[in-house]
PDB file of N, CA and C in Angstrom:
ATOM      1  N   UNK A   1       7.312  76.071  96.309  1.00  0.00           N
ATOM      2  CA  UNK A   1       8.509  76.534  95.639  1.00  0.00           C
ATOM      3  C   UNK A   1       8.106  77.259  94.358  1.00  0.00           C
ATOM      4  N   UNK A   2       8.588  78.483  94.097  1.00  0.00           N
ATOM      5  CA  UNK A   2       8.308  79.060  93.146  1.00  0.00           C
ATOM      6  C   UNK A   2       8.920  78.666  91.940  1.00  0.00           C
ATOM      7  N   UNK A   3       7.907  78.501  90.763  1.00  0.00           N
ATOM      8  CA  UNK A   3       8.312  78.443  89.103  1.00  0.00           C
ATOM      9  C   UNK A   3       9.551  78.884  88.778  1.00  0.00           C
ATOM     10  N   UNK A   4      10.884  78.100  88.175  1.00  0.00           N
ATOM     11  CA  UNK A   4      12.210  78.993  87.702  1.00  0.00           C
ATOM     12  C   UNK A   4      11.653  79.781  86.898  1.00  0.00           C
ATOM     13  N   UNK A   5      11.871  80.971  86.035  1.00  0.00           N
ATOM     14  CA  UNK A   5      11.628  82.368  85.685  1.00  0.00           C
ATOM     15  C   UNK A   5      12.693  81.697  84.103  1.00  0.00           C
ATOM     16  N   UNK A   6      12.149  81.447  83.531  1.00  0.00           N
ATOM     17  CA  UNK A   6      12.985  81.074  81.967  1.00  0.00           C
ATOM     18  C   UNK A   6      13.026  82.230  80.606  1.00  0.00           C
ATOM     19  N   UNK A   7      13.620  82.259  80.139  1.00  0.00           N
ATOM     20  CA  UNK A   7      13.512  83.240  79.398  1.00  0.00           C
ATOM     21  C   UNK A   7      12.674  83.004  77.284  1.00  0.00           C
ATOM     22  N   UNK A   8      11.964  82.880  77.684  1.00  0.00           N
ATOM     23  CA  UNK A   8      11.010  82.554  76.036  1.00  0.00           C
ATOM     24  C   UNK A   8      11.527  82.765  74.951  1.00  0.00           C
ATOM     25  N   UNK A   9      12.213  83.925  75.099  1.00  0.00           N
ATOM     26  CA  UNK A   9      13.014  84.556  73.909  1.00  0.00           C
ATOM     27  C   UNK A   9      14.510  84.033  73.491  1.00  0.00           C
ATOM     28  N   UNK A  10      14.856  83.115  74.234  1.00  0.00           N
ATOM     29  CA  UNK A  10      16.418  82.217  74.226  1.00  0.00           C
ATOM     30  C   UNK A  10      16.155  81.979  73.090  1.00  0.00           C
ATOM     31  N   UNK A  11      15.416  81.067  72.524  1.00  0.00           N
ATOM     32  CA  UNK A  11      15.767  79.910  71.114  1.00  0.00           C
ATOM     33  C   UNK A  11      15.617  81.162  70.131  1.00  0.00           C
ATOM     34  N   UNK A  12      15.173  82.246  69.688  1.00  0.00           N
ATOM     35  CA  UNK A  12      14.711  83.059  69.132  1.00  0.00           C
ATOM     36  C   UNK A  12      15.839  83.703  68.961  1.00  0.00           C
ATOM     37  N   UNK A  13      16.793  84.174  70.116  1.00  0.00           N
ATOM     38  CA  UNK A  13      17.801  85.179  69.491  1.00  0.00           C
ATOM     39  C   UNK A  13      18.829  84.151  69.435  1.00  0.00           C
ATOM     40  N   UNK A  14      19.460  82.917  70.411  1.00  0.00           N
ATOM     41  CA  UNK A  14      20.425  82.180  69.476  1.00  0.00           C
ATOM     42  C   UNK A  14      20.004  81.937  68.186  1.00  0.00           C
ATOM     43  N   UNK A  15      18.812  81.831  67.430  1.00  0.00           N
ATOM     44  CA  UNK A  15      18.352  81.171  65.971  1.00  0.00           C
ATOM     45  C   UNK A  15      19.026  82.420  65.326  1.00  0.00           C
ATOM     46  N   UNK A  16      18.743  83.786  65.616  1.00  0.00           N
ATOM     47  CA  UNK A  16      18.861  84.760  65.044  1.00  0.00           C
ATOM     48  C   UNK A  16      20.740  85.105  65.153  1.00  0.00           C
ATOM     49  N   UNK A  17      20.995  84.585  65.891  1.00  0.00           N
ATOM     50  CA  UNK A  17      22.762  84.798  65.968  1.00  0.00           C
ATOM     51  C   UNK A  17      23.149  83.723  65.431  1.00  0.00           C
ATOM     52  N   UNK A  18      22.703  82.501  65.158  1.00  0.00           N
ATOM     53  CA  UNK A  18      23.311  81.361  64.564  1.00  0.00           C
ATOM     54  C   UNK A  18      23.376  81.929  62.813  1.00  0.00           C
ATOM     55  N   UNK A  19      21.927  81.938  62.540  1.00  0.00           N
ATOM     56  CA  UNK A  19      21.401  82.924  61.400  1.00  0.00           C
ATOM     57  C   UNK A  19      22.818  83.986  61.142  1.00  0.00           C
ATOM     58  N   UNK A  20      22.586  84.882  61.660  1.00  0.00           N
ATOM     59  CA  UNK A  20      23.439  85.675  61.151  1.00  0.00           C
ATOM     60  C   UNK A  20      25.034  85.133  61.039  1.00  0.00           C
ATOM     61  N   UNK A  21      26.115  84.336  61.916  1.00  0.00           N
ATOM     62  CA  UNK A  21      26.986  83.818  61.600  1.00  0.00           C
ATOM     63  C   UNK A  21      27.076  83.436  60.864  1.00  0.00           C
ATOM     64  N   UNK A  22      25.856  82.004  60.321  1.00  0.00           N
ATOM     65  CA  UNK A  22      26.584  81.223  59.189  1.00  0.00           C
ATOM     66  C   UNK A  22      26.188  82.306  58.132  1.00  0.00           C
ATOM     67  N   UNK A  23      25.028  83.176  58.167  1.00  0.00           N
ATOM     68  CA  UNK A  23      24.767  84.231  56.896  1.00  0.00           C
ATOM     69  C   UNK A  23      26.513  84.868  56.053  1.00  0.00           C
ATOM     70  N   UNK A  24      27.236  85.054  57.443  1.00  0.00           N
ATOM     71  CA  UNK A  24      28.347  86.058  57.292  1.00  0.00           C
ATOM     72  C   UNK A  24      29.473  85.065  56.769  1.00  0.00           C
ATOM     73  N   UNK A  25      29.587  83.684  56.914  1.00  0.00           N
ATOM     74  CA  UNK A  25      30.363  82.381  56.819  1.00  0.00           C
ATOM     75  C   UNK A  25      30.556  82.114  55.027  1.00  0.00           C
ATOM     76  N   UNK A  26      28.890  82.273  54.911  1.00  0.00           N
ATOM     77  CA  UNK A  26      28.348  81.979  53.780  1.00  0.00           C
ATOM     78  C   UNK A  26      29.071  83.038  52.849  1.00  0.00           C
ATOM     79  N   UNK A  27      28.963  84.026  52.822  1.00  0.00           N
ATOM     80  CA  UNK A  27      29.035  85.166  52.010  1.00  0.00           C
ATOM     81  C   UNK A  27      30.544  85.355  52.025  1.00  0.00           C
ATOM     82  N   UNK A  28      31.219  85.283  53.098  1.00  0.00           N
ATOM     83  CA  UNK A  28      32.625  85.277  52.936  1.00  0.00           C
ATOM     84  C   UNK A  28      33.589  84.043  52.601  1.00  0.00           C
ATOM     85  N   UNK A  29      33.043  83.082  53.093  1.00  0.00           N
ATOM     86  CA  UNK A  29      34.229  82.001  52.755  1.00  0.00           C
ATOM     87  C   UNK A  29      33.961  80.997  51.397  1.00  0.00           C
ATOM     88  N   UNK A  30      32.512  81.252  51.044  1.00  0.00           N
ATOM     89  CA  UNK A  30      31.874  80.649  49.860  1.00  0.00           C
ATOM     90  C   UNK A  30      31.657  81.661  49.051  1.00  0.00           C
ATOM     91  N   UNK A  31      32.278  82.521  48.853  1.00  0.00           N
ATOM     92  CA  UNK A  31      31.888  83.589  47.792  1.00  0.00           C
ATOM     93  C   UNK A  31      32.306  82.841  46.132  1.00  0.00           C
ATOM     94  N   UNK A  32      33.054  82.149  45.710  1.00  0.00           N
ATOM     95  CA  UNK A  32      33.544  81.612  45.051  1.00  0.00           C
ATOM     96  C   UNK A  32      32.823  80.235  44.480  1.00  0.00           C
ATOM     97  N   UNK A  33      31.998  79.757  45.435  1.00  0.00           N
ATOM     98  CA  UNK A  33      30.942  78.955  45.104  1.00  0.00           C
ATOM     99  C   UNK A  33      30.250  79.425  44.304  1.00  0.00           C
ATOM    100  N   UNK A  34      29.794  78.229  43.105  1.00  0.00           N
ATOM    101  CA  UNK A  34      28.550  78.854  42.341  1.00  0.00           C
ATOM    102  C   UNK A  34      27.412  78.837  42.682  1.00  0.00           C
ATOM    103  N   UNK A  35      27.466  77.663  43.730  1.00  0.00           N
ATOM    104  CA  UNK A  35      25.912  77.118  43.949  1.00  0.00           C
ATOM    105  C   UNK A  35      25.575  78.183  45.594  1.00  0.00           C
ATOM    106  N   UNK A  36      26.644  77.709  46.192  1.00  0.00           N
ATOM    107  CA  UNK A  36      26.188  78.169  47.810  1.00  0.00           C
ATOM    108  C   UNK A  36      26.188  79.409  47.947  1.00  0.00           C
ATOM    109  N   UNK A  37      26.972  80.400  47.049  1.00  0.00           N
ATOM    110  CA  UNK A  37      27.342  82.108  47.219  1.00  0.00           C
ATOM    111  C   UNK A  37      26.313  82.612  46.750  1.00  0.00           C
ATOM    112  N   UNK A  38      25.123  81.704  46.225  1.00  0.00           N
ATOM    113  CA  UNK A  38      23.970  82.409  45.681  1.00  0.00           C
ATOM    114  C   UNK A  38      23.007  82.378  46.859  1.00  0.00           C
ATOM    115  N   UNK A  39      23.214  81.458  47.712  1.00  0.00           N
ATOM    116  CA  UNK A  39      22.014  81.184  48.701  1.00  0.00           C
ATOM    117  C   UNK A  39      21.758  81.869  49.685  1.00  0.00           C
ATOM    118  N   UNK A  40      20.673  83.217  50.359  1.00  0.00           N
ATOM    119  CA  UNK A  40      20.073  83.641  51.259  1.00  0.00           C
ATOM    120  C   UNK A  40      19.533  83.234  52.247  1.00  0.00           C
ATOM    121  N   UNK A  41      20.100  83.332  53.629  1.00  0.00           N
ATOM    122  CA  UNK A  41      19.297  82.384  55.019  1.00  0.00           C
ATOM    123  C   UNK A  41      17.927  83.240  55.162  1.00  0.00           C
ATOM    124  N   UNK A  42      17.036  82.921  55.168  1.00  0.00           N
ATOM    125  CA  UNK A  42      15.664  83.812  54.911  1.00  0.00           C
ATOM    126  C   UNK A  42      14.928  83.920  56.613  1.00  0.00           C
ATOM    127  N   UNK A  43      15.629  82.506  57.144  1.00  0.00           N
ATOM    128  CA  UNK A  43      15.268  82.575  58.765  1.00  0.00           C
ATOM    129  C   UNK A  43      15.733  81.336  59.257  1.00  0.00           C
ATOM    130  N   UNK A  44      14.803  81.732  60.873  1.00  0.00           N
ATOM    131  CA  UNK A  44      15.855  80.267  61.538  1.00  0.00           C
ATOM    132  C   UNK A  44      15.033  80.247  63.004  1.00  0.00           C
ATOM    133  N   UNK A  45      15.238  78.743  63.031  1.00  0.00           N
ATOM    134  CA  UNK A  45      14.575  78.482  64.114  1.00  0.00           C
ATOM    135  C   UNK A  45      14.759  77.344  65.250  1.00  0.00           C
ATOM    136  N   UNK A  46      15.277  77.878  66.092  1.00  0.00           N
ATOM    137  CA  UNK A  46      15.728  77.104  67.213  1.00  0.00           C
ATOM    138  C   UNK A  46      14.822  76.179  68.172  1.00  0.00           C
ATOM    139  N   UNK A  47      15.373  75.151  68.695  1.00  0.00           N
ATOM    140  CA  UNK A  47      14.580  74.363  69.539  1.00  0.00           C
ATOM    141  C   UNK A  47      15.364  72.904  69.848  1.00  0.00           C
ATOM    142  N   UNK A  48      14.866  72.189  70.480  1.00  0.00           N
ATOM    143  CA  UNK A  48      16.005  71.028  71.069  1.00  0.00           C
ATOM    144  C   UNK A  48      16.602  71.268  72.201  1.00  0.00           C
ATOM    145  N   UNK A  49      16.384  72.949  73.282  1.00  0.00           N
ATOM    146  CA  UNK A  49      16.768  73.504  73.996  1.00  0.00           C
ATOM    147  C   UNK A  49      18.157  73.854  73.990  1.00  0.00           C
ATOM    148  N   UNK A  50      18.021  74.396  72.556  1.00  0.00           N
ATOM    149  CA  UNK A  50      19.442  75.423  72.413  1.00  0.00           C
ATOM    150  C   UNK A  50      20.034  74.558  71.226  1.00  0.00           C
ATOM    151  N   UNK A  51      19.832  72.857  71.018  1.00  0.00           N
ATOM    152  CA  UNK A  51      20.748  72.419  70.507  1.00  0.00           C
ATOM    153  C   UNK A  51      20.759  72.034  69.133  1.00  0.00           C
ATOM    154  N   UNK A  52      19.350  72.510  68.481  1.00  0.00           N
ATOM    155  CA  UNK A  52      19.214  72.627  66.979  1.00  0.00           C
ATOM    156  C   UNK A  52      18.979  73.875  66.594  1.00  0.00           C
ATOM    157  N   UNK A  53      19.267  74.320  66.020  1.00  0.00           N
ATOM    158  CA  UNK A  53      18.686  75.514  64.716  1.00  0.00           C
ATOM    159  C   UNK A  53      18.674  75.081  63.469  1.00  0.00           C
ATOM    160  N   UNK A  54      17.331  75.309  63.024  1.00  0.00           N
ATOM    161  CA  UNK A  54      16.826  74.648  61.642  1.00  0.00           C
ATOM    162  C   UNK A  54      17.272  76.341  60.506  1.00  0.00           C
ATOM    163  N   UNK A  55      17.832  76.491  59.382  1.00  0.00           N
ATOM    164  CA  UNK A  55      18.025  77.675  58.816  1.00  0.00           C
ATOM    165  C   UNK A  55      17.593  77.374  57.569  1.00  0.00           C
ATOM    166  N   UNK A  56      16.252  78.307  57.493  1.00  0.00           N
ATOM    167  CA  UNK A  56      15.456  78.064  56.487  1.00  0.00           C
ATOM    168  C   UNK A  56      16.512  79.068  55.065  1.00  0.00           C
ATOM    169  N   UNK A  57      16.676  78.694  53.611  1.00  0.00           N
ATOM    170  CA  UNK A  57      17.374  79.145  53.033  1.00  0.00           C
ATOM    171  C   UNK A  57      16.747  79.656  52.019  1.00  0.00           C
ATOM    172  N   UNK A  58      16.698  80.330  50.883  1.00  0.00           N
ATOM    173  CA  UNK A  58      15.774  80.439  49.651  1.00  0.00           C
ATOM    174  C   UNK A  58      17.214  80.459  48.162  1.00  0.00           C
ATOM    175  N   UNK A  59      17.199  80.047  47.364  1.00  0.00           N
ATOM    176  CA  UNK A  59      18.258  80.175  46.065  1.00  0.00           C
ATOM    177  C   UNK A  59      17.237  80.322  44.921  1.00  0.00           C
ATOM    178  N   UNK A  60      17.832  80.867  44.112  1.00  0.00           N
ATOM    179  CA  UNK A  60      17.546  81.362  43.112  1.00  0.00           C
ATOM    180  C   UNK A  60      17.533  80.306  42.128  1.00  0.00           C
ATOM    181  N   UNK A  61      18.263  79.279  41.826  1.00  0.00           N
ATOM    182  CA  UNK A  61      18.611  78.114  40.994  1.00  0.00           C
ATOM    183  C   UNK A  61      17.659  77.049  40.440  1.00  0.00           C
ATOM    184  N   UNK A  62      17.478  76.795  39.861  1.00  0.00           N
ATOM    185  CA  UNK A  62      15.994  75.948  39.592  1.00  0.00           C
ATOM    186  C   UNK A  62      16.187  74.442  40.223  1.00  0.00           C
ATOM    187  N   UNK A  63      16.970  73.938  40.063  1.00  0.00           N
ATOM    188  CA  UNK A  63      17.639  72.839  41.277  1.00  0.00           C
ATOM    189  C   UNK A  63      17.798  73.075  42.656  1.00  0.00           C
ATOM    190  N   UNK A  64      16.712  72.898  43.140  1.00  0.00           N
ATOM    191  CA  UNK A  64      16.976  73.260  44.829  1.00  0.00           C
ATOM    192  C   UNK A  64      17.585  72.027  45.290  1.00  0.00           C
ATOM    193  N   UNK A  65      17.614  70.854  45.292  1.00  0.00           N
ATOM    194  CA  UNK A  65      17.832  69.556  45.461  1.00  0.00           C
ATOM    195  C   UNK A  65      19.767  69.551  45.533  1.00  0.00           C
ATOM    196  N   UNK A  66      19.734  70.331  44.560  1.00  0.00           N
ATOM    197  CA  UNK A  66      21.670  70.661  44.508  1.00  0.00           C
ATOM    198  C   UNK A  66      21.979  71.865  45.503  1.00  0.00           C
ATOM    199  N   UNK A  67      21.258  72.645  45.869  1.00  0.00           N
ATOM    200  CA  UNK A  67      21.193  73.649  46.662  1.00  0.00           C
ATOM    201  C   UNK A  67      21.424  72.924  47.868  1.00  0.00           C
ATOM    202  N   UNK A  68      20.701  72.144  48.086  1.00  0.00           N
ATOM    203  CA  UNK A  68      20.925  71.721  49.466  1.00  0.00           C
ATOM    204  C   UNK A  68      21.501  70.744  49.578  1.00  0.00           C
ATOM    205  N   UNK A  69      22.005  69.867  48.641  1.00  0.00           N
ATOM    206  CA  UNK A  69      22.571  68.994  48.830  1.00  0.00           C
ATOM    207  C   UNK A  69      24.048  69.504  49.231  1.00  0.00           C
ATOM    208  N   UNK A  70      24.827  70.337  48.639  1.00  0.00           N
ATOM    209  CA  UNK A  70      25.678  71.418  48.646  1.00  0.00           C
ATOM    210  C   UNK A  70      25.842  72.002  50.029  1.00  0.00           C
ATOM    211  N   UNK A  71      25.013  72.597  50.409  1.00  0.00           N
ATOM    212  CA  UNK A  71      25.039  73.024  52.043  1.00  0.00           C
ATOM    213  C   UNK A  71      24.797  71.979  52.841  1.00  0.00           C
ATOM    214  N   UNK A  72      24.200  70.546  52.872  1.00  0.00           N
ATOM    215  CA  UNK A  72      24.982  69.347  53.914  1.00  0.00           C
ATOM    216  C   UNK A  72      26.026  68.882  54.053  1.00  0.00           C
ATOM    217  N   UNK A  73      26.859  69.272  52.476  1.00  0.00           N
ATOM    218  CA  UNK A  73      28.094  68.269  52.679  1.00  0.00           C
ATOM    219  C   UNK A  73      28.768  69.483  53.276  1.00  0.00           C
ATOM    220  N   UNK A  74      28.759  71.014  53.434  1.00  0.00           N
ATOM    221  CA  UNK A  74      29.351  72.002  54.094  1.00  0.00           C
ATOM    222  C   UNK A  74      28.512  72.374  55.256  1.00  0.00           C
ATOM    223  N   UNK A  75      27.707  71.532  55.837  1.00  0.00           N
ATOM    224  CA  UNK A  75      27.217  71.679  57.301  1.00  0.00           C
ATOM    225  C   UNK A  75      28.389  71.261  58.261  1.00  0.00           C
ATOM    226  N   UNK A  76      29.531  70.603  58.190  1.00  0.00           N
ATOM    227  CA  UNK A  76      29.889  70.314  59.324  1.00  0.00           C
ATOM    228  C   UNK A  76      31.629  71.043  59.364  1.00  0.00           C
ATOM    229  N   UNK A  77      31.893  71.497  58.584  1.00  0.00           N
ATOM    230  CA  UNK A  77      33.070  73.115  58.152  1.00  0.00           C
ATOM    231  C   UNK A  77      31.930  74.596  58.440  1.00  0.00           C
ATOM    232  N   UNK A  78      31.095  74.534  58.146  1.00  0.00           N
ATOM    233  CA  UNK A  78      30.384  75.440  58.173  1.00  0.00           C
ATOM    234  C   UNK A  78      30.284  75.504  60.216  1.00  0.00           C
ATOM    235  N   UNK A  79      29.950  74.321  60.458  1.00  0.00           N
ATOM    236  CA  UNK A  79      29.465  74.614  61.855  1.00  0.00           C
ATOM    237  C   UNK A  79      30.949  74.375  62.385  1.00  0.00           C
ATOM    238  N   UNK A  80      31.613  74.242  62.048  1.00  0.00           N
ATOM    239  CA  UNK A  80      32.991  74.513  62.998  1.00  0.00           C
ATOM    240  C   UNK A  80      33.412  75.722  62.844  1.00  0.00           C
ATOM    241  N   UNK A  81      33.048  76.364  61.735  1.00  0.00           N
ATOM    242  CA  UNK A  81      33.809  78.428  61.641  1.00  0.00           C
ATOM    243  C   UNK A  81      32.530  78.467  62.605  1.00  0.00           C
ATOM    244  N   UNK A  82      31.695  78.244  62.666  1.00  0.00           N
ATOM    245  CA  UNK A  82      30.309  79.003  63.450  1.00  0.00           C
ATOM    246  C   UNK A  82      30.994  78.817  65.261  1.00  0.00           C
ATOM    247  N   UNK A  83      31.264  77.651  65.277  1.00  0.00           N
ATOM    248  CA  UNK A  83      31.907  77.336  66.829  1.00  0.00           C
ATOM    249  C   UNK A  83      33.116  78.224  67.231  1.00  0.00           C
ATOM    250  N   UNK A  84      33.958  78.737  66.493  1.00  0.00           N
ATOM    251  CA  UNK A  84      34.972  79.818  66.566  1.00  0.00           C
ATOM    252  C   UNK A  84      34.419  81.151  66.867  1.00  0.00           C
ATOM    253  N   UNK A  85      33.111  81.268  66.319  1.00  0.00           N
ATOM    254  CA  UNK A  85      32.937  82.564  66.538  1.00  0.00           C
ATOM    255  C   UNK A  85      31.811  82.760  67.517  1.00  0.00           C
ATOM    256  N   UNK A  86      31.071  82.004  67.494  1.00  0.00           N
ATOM    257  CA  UNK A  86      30.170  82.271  68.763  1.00  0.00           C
ATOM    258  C   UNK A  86      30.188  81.845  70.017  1.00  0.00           C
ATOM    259  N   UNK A  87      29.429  82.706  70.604  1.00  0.00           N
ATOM    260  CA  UNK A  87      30.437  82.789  72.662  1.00  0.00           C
ATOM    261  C   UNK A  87      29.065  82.214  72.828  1.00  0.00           C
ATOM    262  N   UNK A  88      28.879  80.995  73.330  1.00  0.00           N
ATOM    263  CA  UNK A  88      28.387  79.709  73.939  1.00  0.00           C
ATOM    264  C   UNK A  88      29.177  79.061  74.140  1.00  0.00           C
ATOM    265  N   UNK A  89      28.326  78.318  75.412  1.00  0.00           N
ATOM    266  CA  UNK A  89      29.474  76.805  75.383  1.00  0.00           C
ATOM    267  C   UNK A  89      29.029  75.709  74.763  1.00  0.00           C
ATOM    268  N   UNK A  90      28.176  75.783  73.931  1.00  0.00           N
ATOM    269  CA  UNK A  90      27.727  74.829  72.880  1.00  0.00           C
ATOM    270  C   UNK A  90      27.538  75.019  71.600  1.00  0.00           C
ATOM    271  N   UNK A  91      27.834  74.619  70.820  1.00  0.00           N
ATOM    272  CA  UNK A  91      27.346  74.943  69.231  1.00  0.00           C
ATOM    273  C   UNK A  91      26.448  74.271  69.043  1.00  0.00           C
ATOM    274  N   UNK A  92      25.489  75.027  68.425  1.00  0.00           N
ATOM    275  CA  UNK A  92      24.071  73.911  68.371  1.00  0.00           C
ATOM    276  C   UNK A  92      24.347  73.372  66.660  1.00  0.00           C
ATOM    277  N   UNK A  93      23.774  71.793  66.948  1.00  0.00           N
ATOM    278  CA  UNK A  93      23.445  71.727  65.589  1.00  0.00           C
ATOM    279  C   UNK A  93      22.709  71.950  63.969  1.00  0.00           C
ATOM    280  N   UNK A  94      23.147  71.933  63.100  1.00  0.00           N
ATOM    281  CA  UNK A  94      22.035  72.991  62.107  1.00  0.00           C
ATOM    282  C   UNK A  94      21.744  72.152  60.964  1.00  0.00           C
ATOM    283  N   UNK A  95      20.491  72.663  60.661  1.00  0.00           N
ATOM    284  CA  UNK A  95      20.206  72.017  59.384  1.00  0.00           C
ATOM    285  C   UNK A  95      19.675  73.219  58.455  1.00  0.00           C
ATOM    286  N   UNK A  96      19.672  72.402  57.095  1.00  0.00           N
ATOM    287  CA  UNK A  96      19.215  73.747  56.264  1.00  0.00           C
ATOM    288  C   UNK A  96      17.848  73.319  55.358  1.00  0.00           C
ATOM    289  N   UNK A  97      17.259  74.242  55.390  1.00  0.00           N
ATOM    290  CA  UNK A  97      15.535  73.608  55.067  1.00  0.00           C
ATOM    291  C   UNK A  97      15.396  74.671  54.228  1.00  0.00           C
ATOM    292  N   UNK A  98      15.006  74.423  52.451  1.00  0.00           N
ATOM    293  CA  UNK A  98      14.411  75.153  51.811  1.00  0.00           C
ATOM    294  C   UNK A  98      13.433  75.840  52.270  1.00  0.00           C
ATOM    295  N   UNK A  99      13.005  77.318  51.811  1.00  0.00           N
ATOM    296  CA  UNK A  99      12.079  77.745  52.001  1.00  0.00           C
ATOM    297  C   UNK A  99      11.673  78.345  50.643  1.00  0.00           C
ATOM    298  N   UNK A 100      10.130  77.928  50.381  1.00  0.00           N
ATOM    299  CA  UNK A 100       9.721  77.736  49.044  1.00  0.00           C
ATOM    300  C   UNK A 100       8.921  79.374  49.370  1.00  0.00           C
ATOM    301  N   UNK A 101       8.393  79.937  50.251  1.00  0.00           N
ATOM    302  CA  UNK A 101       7.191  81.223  50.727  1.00  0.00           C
ATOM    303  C   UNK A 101       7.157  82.068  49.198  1.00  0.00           C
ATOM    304  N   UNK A 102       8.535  82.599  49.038  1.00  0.00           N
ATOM    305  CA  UNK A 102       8.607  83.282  47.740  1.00  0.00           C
ATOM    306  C   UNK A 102       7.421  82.710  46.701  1.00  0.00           C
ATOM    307  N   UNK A 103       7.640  81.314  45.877  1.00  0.00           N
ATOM    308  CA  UNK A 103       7.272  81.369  45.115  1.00  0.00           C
ATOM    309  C   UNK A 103       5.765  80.698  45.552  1.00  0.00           C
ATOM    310  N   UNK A 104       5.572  80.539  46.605  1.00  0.00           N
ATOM    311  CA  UNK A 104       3.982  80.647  46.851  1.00  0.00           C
ATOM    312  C   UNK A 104       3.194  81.869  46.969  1.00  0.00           C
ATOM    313  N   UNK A 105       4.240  82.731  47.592  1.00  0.00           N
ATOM    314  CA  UNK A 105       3.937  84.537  47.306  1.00  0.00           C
ATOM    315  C   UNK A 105       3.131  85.101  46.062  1.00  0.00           C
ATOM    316  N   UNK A 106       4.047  84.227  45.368  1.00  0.00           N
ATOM    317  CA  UNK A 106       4.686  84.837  43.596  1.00  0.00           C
ATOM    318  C   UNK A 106       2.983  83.876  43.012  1.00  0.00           C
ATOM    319  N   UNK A 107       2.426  83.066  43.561  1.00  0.00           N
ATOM    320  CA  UNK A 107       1.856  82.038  42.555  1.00  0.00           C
ATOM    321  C   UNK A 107       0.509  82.890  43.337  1.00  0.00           C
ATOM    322  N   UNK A 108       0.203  83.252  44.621  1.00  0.00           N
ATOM    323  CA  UNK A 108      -0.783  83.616  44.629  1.00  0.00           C
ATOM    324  C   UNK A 108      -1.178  84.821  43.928  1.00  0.00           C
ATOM    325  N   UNK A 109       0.073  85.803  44.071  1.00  0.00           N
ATOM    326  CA  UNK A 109      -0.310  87.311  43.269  1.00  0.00           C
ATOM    327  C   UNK A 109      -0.910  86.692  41.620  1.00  0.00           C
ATOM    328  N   UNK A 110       0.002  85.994  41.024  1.00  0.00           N
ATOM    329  CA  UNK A 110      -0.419  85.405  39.735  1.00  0.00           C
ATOM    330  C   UNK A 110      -1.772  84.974  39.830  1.00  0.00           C
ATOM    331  N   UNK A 111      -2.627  84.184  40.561  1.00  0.00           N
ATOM    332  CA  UNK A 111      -3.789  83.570  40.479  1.00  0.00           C
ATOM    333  C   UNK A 111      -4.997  85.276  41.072  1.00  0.00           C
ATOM    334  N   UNK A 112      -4.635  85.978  41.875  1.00  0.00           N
ATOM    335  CA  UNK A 112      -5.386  87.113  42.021  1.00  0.00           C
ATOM    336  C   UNK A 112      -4.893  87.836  40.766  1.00  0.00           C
ATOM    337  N   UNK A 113      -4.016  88.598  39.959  1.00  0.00           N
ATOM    338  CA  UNK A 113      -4.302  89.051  38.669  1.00  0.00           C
ATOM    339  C   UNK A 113      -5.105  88.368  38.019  1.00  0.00           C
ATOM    340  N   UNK A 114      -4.660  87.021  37.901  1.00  0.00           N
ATOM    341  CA  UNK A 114      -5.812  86.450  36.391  1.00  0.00           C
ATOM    342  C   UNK A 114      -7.440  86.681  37.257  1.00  0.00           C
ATOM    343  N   UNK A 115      -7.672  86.653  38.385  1.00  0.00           N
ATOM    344  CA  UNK A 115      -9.591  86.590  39.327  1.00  0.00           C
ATOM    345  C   UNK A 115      -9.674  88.221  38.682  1.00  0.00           C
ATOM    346  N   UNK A 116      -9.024  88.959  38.820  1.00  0.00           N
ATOM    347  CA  UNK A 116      -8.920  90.210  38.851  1.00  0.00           C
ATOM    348  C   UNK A 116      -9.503  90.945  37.077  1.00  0.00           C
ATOM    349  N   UNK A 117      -8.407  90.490  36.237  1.00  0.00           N
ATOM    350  CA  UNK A 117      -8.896  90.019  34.564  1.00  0.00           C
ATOM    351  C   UNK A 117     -10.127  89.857  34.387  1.00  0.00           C
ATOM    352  N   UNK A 118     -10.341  88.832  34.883  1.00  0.00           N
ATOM    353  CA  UNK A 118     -11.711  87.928  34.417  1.00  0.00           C
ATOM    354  C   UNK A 118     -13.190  88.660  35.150  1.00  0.00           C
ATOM    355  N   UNK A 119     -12.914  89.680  35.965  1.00  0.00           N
ATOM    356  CA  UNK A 119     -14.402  90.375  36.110  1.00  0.00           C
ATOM    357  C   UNK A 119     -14.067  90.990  35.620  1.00  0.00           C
TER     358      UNK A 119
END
């Protein structure tokens, strides 16, 4: 019996359509927020076979801890506008996971200027 034929790229573009919904959720229905209208979904990543997407976020705020604390207690309003608008028959569940890359970006350029200085 031949191998079912699955498609690799599933968790990848629901992550990327979950991504973009709550992106559009965010920006419109929390604009008025101080904390959450600042926050950028930077990426996202699906797995659980369809039924998690993890949405990595980045804020500007020096309190990330309120950042996210902020987007759990609006994970489950958040994922009900998301269930209105996206054509599945499941809404997957989401979580939101800082993503620090920026300022590891930011700390390496800093440590190559000062190597850079010093010869």
């Amino acid at each position: 019996m031949p191998k079912k034929h699955t498609d690799s790229n599933r968790n990848e573009r629901v992550a990327a359509k979950v991504q973009t919904i709550v992106a559009e959720i965010l920006r419109k229905d929390y604009a008025d927020d101080p904390i959450i209208s600042k926050v950028s979904l930077v990426g996202a990543d699906g797995h659980g076979g369809l039924q998690f997407v993890r949405l990595f976020f980045h804020c500007p705020i020096d309190d990330i801890d309120v950042a996210k604390r902020a987007l759990d207690i609006e994970t489950r309003t958040i994922r009900f506008k998301m269930g209105q608008r996206i054509d599945q028959k499941y809404v997957p569940q989401i979580r939101f996971t800082y993503d620090d890359t920026l300022e590891k970006a930011e700390r390496i350029e800093e440590l190559l200027e000062r190597v850079s200085e010093e010869k």
